[in-house]
C-alpha atoms as a PDB file:
ATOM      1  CA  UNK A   1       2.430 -16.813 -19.682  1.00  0.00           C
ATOM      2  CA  UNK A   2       5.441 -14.558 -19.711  1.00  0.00           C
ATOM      3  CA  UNK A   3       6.384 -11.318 -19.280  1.00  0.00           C
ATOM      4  CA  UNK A   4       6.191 -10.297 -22.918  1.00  0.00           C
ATOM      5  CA  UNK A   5       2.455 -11.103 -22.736  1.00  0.00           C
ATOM      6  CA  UNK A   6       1.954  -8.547 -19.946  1.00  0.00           C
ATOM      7  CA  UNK A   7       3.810  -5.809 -22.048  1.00  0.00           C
ATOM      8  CA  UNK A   8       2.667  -6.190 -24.863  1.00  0.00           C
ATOM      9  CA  UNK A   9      -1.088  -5.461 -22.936  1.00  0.00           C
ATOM     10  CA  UNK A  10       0.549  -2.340 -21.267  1.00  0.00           C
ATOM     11  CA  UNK A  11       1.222  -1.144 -24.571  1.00  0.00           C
ATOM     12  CA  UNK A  12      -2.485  -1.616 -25.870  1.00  0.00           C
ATOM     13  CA  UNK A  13      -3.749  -0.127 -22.336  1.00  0.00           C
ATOM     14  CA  UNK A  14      -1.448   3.211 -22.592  1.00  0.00           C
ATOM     15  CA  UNK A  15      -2.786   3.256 -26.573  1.00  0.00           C
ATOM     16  CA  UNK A  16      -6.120   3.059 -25.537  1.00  0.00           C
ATOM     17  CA  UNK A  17      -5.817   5.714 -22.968  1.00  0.00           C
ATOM     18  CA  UNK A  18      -4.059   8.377 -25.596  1.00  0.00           C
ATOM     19  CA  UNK A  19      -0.539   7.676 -23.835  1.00  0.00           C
ATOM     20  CA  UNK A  20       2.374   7.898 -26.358  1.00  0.00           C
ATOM     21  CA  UNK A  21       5.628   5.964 -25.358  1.00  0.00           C
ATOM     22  CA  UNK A  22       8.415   8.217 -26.077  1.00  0.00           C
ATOM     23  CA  UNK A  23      11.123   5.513 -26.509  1.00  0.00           C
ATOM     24  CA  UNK A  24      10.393   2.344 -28.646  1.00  0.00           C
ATOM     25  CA  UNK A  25       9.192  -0.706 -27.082  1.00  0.00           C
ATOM     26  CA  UNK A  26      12.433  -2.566 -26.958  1.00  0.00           C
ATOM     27  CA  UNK A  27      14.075   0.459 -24.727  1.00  0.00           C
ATOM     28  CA  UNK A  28      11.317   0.534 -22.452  1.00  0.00           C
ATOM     29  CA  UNK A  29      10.211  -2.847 -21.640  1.00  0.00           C
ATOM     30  CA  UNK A  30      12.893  -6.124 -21.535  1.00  0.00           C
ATOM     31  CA  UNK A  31      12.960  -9.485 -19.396  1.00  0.00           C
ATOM     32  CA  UNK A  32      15.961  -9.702 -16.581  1.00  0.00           C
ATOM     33  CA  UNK A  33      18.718 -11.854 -18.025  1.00  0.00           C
ATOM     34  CA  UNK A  34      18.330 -15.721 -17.385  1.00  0.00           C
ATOM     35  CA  UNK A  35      15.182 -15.281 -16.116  1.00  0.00           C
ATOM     36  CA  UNK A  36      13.554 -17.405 -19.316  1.00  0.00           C
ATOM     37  CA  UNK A  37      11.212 -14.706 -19.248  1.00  0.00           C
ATOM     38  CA  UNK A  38       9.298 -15.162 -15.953  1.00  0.00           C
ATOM     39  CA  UNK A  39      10.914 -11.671 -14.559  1.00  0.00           C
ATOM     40  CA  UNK A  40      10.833  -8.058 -16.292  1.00  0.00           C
ATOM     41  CA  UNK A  41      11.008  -4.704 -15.934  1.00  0.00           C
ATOM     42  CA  UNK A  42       9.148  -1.649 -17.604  1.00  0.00           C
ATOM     43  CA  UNK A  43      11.083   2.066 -17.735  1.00  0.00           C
ATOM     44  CA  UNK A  44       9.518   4.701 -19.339  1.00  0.00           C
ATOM     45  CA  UNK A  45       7.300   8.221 -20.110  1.00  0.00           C
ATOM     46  CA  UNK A  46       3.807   7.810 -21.612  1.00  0.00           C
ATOM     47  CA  UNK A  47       3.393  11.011 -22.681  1.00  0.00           C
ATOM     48  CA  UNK A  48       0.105  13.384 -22.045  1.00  0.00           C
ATOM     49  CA  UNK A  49       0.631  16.310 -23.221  1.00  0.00           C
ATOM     50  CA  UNK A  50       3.638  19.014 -24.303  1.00  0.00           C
ATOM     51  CA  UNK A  51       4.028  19.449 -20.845  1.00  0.00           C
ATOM     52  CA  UNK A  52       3.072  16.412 -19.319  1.00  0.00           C
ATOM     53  CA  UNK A  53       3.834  12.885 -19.028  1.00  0.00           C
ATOM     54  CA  UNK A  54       3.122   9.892 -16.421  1.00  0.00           C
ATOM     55  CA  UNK A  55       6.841   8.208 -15.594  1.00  0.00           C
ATOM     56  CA  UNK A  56       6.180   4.577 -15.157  1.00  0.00           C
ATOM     57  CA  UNK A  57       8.827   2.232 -13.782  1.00  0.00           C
ATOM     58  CA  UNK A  58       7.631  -1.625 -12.747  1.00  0.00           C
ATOM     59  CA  UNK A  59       9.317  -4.694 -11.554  1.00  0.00           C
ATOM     60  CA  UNK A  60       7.044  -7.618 -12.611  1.00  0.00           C
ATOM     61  CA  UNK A  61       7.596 -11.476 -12.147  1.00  0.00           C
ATOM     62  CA  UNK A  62       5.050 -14.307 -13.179  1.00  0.00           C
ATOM     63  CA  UNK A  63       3.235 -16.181 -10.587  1.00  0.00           C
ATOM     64  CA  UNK A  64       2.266 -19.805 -10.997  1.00  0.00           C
ATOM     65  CA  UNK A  65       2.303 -19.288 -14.756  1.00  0.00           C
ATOM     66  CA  UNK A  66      -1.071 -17.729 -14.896  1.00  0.00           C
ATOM     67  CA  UNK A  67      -0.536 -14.107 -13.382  1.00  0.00           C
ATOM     68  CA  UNK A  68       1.804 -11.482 -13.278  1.00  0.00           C
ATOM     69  CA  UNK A  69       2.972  -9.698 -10.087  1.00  0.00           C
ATOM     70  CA  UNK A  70       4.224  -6.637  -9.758  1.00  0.00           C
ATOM     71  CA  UNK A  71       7.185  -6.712  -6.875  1.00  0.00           C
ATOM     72  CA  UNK A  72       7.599  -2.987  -7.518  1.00  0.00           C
ATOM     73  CA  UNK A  73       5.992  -0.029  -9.318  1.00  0.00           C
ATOM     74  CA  UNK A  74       6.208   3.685  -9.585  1.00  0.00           C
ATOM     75  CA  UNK A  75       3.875   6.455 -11.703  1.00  0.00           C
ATOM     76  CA  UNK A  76       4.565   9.408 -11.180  1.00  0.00           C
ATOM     77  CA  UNK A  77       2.849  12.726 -12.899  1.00  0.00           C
ATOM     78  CA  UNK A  78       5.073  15.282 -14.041  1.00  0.00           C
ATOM     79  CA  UNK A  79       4.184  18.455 -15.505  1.00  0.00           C
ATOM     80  CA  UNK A  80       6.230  21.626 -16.685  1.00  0.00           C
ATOM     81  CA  UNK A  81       9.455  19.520 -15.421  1.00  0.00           C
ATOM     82  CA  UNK A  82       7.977  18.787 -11.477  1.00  0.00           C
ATOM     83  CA  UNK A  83       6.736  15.821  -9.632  1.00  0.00           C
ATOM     84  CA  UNK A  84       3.227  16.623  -9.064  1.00  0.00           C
ATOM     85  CA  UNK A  85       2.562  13.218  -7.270  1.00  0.00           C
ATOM     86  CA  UNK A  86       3.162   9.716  -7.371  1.00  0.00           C
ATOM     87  CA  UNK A  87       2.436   6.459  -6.164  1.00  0.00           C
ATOM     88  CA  UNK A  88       4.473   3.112  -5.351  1.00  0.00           C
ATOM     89  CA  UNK A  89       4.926   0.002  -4.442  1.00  0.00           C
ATOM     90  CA  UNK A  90       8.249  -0.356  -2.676  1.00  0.00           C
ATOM     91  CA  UNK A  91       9.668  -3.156  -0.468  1.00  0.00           C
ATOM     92  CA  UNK A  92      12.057  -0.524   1.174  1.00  0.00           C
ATOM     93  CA  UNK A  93       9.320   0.587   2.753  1.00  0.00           C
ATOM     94  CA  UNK A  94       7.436  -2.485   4.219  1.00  0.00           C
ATOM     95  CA  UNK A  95       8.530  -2.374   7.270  1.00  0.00           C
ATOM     96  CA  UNK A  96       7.562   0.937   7.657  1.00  0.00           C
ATOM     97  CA  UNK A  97       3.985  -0.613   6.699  1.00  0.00           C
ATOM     98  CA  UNK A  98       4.431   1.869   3.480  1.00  0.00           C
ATOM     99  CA  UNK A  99       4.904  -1.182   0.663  1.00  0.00           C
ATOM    100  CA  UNK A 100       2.030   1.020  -0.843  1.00  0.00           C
ATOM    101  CA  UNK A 101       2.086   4.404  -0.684  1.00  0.00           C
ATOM    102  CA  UNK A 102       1.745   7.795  -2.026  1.00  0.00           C
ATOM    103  CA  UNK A 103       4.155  10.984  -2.400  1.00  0.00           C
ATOM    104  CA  UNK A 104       2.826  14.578  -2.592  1.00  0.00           C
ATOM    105  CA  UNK A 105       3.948  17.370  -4.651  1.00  0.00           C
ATOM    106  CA  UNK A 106       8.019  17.114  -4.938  1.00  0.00           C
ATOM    107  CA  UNK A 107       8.283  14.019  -2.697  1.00  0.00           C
ATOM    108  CA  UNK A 108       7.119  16.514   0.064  1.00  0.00           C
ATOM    109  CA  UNK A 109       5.196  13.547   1.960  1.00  0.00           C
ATOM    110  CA  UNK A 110       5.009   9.947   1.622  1.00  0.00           C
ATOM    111  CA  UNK A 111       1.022   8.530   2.316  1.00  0.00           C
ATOM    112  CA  UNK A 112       0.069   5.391   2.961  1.00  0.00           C
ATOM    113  CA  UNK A 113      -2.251   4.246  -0.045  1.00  0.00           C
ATOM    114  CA  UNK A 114      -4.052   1.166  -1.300  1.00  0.00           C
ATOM    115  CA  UNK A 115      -2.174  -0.494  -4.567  1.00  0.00           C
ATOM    116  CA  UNK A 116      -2.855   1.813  -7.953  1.00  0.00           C
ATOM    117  CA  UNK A 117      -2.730  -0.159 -11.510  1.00  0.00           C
ATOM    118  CA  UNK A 118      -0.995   1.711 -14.437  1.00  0.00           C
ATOM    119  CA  UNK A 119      -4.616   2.203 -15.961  1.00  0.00           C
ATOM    120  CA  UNK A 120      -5.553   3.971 -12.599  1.00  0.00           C
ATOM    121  CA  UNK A 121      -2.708   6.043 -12.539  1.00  0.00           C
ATOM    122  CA  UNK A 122      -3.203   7.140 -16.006  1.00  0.00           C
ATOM    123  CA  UNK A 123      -6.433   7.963 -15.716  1.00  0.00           C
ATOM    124  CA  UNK A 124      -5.894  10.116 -12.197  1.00  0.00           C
ATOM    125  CA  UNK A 125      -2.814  12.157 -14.131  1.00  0.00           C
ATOM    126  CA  UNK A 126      -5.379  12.586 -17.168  1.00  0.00           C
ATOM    127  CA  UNK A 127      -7.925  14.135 -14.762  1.00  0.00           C
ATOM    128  CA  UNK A 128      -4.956  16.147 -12.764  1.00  0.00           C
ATOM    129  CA  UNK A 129      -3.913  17.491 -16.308  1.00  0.00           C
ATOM    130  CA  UNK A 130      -7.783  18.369 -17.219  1.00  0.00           C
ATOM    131  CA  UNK A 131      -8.707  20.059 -13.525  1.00  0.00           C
ATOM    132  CA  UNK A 132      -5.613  22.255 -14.300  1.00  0.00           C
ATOM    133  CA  UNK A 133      -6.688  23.559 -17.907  1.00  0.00           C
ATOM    134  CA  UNK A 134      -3.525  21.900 -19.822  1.00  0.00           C
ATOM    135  CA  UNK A 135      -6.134  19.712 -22.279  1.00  0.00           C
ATOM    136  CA  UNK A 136      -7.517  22.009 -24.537  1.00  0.00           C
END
């Protein structure tokens, strides 16, 4: 396994849930030099809607050539140009016991959480999106 497996399934997953890239692939997802393709990073905007898009950032590395890991992640829902909320996994914040967590509206708090997968976090900003009226 490498990381180009794993994107390439992000890619399918963010197709299947009516998420549009707005940068092609090879801008948004690339393996850290001389890492033969065991580390990689993804940095980009799936968008939802005119108005709304899910900003996804991850820091991935595969484990015992079977898995992938991700050592960092961030989604975070944006609509009409603010942060609604957003979730990550940051070391910074371990010792804080926050490796997980959550951020309110604008960064305004930072919640403890339990780890969120792209898919989840897609499918919470699709139902944020919907509970506000912007699908229609």
């Amino acid at each position: 396994m490498d990381v180009w497996i794993y994107f390439q399934q992000r890619e399918r997953e963010a197709q299947e849930m009516s998420l549009a890239c707005d940068a092609p692939f090879a801008q948004t997802y690339w393996a850290e030099v001389g890492s033969d393709d065991r580390r990689g990073r993804i940095f980009g905007r799936y968008i939802l809607t005119e108005t709304a898009y899910l900003a996804v950032h991850e820091v991935v590395e595969v484990v015992d050539d079977s898995h992938i890991h991700r050592i960092e992640y961030a989604y975070y829902l944006i609509i009409n140009g603010f942060e609604i909320w957003g979730y990550e996994r940051d070391p910074n914040h371990e010792a804080e016991g926050l490796l997980d967590h959550m951020h309110t509206e604008e960064h305004g708090q930072r919640l403890p959480s339990e780890p969120v997968s792209f898919k989840q976090a897609a499918e919470m900003a699709w139902d944020e999106i919907t509970r506000r009226g912007l699908i229609y």
